[in-house]
Protein backbone atom coordinates (compact mmCIF):
# COMPACT_ATOMS: atom_id res chain seq x y z
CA UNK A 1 21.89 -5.85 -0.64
CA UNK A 2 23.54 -6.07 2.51
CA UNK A 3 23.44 -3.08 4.85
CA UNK A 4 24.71 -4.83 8.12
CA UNK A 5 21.68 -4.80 10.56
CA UNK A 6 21.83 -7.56 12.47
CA UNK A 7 21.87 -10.71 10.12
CA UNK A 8 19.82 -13.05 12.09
CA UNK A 9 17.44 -10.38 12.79
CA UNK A 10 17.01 -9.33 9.52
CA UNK A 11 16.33 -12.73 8.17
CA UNK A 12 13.85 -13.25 11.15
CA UNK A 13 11.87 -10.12 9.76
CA UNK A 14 12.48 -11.49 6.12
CA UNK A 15 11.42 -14.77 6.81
CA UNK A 16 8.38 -13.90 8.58
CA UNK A 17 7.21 -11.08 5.85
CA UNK A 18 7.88 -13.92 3.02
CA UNK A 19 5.46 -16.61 4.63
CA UNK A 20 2.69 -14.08 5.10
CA UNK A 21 2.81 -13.22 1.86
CA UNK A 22 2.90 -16.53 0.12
CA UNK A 23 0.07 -17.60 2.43
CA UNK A 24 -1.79 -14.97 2.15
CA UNK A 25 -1.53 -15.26 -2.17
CA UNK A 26 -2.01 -19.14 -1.77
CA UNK A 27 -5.38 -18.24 0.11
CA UNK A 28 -6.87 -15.93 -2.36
CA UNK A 29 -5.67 -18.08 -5.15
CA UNK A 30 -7.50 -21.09 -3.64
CA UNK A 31 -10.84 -18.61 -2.92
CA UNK A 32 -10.75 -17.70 -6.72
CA UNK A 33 -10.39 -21.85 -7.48
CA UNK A 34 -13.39 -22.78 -5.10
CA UNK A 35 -15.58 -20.34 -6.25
CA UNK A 36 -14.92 -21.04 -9.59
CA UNK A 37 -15.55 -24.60 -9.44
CA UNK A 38 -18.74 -24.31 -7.33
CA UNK A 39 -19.99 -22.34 -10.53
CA UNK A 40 -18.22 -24.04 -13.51
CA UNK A 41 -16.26 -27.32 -11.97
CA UNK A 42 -12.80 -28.12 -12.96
CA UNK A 43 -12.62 -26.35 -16.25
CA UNK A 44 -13.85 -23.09 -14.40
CA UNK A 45 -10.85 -23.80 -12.32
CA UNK A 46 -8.29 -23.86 -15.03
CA UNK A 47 -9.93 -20.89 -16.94
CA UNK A 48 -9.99 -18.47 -13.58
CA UNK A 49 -6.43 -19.40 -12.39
CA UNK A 50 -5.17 -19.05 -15.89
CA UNK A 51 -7.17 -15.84 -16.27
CA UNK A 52 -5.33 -13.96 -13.43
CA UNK A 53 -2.19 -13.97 -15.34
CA UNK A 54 -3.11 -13.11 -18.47
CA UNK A 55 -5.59 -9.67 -17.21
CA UNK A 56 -2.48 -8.76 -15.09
CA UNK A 57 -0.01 -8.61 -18.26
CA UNK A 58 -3.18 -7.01 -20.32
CA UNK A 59 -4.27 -4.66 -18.30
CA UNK A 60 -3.72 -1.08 -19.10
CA UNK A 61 -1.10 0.87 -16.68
CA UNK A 62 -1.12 4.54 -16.49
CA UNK A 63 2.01 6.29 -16.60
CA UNK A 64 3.03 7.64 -13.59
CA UNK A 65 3.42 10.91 -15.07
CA UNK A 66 -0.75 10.30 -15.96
CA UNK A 67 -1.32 9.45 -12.09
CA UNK A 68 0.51 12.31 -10.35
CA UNK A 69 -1.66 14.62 -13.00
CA UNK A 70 -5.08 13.53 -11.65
CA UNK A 71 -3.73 14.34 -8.01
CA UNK A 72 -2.18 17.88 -9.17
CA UNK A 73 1.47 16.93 -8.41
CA UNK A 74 4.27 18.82 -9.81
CA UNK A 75 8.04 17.85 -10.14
CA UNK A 76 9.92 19.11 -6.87
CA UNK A 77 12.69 21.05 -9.20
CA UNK A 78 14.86 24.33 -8.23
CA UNK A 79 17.28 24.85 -6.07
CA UNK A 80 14.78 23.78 -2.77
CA UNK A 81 14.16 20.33 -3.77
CA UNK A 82 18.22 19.92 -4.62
CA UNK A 83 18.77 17.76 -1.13
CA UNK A 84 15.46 15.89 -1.72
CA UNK A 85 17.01 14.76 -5.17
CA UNK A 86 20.39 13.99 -3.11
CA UNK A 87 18.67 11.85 -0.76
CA UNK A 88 16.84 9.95 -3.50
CA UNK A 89 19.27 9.45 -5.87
CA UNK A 90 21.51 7.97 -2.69
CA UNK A 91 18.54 5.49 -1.67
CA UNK A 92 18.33 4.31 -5.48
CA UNK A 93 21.54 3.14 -5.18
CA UNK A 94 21.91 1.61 -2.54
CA UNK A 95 18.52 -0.43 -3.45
CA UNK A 96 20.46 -1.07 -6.48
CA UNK A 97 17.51 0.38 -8.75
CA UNK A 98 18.24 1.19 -12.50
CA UNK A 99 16.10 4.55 -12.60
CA UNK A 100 15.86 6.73 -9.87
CA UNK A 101 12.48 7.80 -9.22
CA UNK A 102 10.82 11.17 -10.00
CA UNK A 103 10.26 12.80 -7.24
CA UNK A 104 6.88 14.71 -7.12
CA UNK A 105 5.12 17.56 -5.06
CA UNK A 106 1.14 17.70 -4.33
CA UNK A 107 -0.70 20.51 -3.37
CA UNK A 108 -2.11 18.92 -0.16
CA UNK A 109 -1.70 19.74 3.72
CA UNK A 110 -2.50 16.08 4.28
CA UNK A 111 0.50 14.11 5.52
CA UNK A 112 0.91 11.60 2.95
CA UNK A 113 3.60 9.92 0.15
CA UNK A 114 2.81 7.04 -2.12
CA UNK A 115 5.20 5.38 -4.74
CA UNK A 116 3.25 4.43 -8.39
CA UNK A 117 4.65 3.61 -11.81
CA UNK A 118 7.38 0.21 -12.78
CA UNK A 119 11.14 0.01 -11.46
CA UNK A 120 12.28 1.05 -14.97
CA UNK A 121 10.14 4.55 -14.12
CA UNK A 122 9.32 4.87 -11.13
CA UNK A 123 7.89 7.88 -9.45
CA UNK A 124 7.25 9.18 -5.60
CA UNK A 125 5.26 12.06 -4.69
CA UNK A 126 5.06 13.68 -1.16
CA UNK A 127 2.20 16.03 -0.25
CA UNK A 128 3.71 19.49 1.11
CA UNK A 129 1.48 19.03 4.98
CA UNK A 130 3.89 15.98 5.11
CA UNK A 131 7.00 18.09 3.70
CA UNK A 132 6.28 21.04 5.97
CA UNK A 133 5.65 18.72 9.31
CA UNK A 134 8.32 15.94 9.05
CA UNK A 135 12.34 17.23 9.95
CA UNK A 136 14.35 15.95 6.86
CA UNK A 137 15.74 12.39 9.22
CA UNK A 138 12.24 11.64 8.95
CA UNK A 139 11.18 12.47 5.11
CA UNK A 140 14.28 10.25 4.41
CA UNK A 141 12.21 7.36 6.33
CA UNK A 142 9.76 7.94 4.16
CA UNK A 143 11.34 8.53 1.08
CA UNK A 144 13.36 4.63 2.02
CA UNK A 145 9.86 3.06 2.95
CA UNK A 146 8.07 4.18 -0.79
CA UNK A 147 11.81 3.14 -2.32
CA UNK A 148 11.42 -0.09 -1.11
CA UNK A 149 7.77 -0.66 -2.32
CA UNK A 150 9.02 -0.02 -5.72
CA UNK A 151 12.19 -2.21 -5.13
CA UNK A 152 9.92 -4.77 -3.45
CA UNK A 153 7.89 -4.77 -6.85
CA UNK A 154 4.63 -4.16 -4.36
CA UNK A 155 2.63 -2.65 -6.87
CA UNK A 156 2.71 -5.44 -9.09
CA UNK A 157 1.66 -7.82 -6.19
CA UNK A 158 -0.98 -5.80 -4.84
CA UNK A 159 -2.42 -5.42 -8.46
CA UNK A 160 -2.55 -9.55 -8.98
CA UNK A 161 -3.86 -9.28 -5.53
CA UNK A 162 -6.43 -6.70 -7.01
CA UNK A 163 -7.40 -8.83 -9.82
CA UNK A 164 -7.91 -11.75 -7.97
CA UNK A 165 -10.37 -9.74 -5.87
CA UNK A 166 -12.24 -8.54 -8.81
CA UNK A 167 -12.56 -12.20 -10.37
CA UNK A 168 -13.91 -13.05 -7.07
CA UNK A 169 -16.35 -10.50 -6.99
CA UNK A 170 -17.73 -11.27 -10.40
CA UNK A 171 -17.95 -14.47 -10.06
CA UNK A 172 -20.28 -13.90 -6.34
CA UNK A 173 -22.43 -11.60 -8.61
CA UNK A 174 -22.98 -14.84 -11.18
CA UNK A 175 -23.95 -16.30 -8.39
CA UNK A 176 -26.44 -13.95 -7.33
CA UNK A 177 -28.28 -13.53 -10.50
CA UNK A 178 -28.42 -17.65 -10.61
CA UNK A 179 -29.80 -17.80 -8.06
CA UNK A 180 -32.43 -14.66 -8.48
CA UNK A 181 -33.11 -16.39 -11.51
CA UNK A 182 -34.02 -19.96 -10.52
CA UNK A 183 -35.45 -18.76 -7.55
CA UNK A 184 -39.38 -19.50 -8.62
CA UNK A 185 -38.18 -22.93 -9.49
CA UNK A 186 -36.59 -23.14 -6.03
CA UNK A 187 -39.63 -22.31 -3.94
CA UNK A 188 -42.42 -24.51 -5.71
CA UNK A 189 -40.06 -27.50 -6.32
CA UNK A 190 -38.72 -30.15 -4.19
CA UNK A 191 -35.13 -29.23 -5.81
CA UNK A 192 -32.40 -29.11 -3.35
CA UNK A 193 -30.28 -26.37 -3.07
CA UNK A 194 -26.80 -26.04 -1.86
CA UNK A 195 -27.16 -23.19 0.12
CA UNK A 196 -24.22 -23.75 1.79
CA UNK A 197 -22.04 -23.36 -1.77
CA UNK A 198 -24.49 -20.42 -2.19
CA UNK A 199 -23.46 -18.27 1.08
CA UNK A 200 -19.49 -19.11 0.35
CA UNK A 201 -19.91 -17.63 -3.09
CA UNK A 202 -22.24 -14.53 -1.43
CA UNK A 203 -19.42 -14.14 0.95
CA UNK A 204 -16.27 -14.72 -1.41
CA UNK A 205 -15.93 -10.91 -2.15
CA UNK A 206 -15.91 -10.10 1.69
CA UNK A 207 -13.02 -12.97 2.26
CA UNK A 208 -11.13 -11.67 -0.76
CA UNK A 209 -11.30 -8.19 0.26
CA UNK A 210 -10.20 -9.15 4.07
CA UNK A 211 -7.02 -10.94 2.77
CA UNK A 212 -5.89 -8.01 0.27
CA UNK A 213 -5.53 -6.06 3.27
CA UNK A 214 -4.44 -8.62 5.01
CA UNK A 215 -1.42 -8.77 2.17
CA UNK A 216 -1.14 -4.81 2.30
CA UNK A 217 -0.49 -4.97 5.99
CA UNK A 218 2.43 -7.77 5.53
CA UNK A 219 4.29 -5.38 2.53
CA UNK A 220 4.11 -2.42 4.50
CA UNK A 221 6.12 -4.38 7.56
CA UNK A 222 8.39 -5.61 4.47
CA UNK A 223 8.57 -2.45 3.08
CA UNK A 224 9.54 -0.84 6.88
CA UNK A 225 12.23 -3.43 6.97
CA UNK A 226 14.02 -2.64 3.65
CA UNK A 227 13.54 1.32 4.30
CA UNK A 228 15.70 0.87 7.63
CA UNK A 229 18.07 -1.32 6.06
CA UNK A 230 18.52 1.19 2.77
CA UNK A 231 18.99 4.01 5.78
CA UNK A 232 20.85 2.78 8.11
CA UNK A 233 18.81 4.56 10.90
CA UNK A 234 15.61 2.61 11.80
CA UNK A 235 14.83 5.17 13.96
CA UNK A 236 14.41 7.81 11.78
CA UNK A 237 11.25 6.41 10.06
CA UNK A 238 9.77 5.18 13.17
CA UNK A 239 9.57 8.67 14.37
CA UNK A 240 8.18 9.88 11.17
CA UNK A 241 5.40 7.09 11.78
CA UNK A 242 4.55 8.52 15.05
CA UNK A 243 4.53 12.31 13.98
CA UNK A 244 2.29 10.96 11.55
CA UNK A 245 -0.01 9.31 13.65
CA UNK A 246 -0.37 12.12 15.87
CA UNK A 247 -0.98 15.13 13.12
CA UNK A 248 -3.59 12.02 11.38
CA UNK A 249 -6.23 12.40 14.34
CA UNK A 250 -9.91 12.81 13.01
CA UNK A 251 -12.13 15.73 13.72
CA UNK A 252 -15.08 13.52 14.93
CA UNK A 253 -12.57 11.23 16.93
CA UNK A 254 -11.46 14.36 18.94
CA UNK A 255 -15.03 14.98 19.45
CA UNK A 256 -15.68 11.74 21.50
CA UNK A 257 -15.01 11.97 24.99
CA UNK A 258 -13.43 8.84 25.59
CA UNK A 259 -10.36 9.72 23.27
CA UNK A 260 -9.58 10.66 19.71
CA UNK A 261 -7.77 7.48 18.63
CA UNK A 262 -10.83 5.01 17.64
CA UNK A 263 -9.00 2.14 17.31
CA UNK A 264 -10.72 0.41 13.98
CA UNK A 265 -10.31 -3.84 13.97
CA UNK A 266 -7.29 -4.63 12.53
CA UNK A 267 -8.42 -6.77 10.02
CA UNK A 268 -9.88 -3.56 8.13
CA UNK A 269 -6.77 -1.71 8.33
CA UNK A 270 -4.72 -1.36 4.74
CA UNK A 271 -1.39 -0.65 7.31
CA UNK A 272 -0.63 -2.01 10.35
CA UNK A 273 -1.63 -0.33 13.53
CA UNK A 274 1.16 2.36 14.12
CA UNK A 275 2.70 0.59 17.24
CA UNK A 276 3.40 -2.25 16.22
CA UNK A 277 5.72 -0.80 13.36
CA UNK A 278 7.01 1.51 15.71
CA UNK A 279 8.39 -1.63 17.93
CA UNK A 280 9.12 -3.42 15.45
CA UNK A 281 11.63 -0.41 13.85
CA UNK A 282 13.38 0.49 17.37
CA UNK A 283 14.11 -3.33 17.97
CA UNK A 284 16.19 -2.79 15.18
CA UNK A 285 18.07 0.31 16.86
CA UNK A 286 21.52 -0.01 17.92
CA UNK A 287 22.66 -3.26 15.58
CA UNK A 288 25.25 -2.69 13.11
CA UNK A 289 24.26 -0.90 10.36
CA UNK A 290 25.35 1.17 7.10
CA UNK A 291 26.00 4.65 7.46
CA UNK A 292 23.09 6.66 7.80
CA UNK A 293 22.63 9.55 5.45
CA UNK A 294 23.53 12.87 6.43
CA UNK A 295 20.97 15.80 6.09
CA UNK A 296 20.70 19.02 7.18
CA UNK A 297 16.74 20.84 7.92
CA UNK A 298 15.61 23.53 5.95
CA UNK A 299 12.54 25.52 6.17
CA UNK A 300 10.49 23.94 3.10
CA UNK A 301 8.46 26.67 1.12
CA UNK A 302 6.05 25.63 -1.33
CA UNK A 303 7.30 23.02 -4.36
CA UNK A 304 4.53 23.67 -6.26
CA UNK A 305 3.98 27.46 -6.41
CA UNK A 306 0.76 27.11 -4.18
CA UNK A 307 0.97 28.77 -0.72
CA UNK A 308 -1.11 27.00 2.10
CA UNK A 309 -3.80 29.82 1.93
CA UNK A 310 -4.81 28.63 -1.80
CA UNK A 311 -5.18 24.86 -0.78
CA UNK A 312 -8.94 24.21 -1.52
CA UNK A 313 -10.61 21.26 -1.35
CA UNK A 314 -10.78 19.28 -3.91
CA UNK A 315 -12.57 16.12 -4.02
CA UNK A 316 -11.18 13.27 -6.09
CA UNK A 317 -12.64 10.60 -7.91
CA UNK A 318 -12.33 6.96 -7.38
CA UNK A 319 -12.66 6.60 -3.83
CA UNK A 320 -9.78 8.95 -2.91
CA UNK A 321 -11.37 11.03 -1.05
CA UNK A 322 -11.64 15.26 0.30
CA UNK A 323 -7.76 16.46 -0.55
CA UNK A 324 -7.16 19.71 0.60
């Protein structure tokens, strides 16, 4: 795919993006080896490093039909969502994608979009707050930024990432229960103990976790990358980023005197803080570039038959959260 940003540039961003990734993968593959060889030696080695493959081909996938269900989505159809379709069906082809993605509507004034299902059926939902706040240069941002997850195959790498976690994390509760279990032969013998093998074991989840977001923060610059390369106008999601930011404010944040953005460390953030994908977008403003896609702003009543007066909260299961 070549959309004529600036070619060094672009494989400056590329090459940067790639190493994190890879080195973030080689660590957590190397965390799942030591801790399985501090419990099982060698052959637990083999075993855990062969069984990340195999649970990631095995394990079941939900349709994404299944997942936009549990959050209430509907498909954006009619004669409103006619541009939306336009725009996507453009940005599937210029990602060179066989399938262009469903595009899906959820009854939420949040601001948020996420991509879900594989590139042979892929699916992106937007909630209506984000619909209703963004101008239409900005939803095509968007729209280019979950395109290129699913080009970028992120789902599949952040579920090997996810199962490499959860091996990790089973393997620190074996540990656990060893030790709770040979603990009476620990404190009235003379038995050493390698307590030091112990606490990297405890700690193994913690380290596993920290680099999954670690590898969420490096796709999310990849995906920005791709989205302003499939647009041709870099600018246009970076604005869309900082409309976001600013409508994203917590209620107890604006209760604190000393400001409403709480800036949280950055190695517990799933994205990367805001400005820096900001700068990193507009240093990408003015190069060469394809020709970006031409939209026009319309006022964007409800997709989904709901009107903002009948958005309830609804909590979700599975750690997702108070929707409204």
């Amino acid at each position: 795919m070549d959309m004529h940003l600036d070619p060094e540039r672009q494989r400056a961003h590329r090459k940067r993006n790639f190493i994190h990734t890879i080195v973030i993968i080689a660590a957590m593959s190397l965390l799942v080896g030591l801790s399985a060889f501090l419990l099982f030696g060698w052959q637990g080695v083999v075993v855990a490093l062969l069984a990340v493959p195999v649970v990631l081909m095995l394990a079941p996938r939900l349709p994404s039909q299944v997942i936009m269900q549990l959050y209430g989505a509907r498909p954006i159809s009619g004669p409103t969502g006619e541009q939306l379709r336009a725009i996507l069906t453009e940005l599937a082809q210029r990602a060179e994608l066989t399938a262009v993605p469903r595009l899906y509507a959820v009854p939420s004034a949040t601001l948020n979009a996420f991509a879900t299902g594989p590139r042979n059926a892929p699916a992106i939902a937007l909630t209506e707050g984000l619909l209703r706040k963004l101008s239409m240069r900005e939803i095509v941002g968007v729209l280019a930024h979950e395109m290129s997850h699913i080009r970028n195959n992120d789902l599949l790498l952040m579920g090997l990432a996810d199962i490499m976690s959860r091996i990790t994390q089973m393997m620190s509760f074996a540990a656990v229960a060893l030790l709770v279990w040979h603990l009476p032969t620990i404190l009235f013998s003379d038995e050493r103990v390698p307590w030091l093998a112990i606490l990297l074991l405890y700690f193994a989840p913690t380290i596993a976790s920290l680099l999954q977001l670690a590898l969420s923060r490096a796709r999310e610059y990849d995906a920005d990358l791709e989205a302003a390369l499939l647009t041709g106008d870099p600018v246009g999601l970076a604005s869309a980023l900082e409309r976001l930011e600013r409508y994203q404010g917590h209620f107890w944040e604006d209760l604190v005197p000393t400001g409403r953005r709480i800036p949280q460390p950055s190695l517990l953030r799933s994205h990367p803080a805001t400005a820096d994908r900001v700068n990193r977008l507009r240093q990408l403003a003015g190069m060469p570039s394809a020709p970006p896609i031409v939209v026009r702003d319309e006022p964007m009543i409800t997709m989904v038959g709901f009107g903002p007066g009948q958005m309830r909260p609804r909590y979700r299961l599975m750690g997702l959260g108070l929707w409204y």
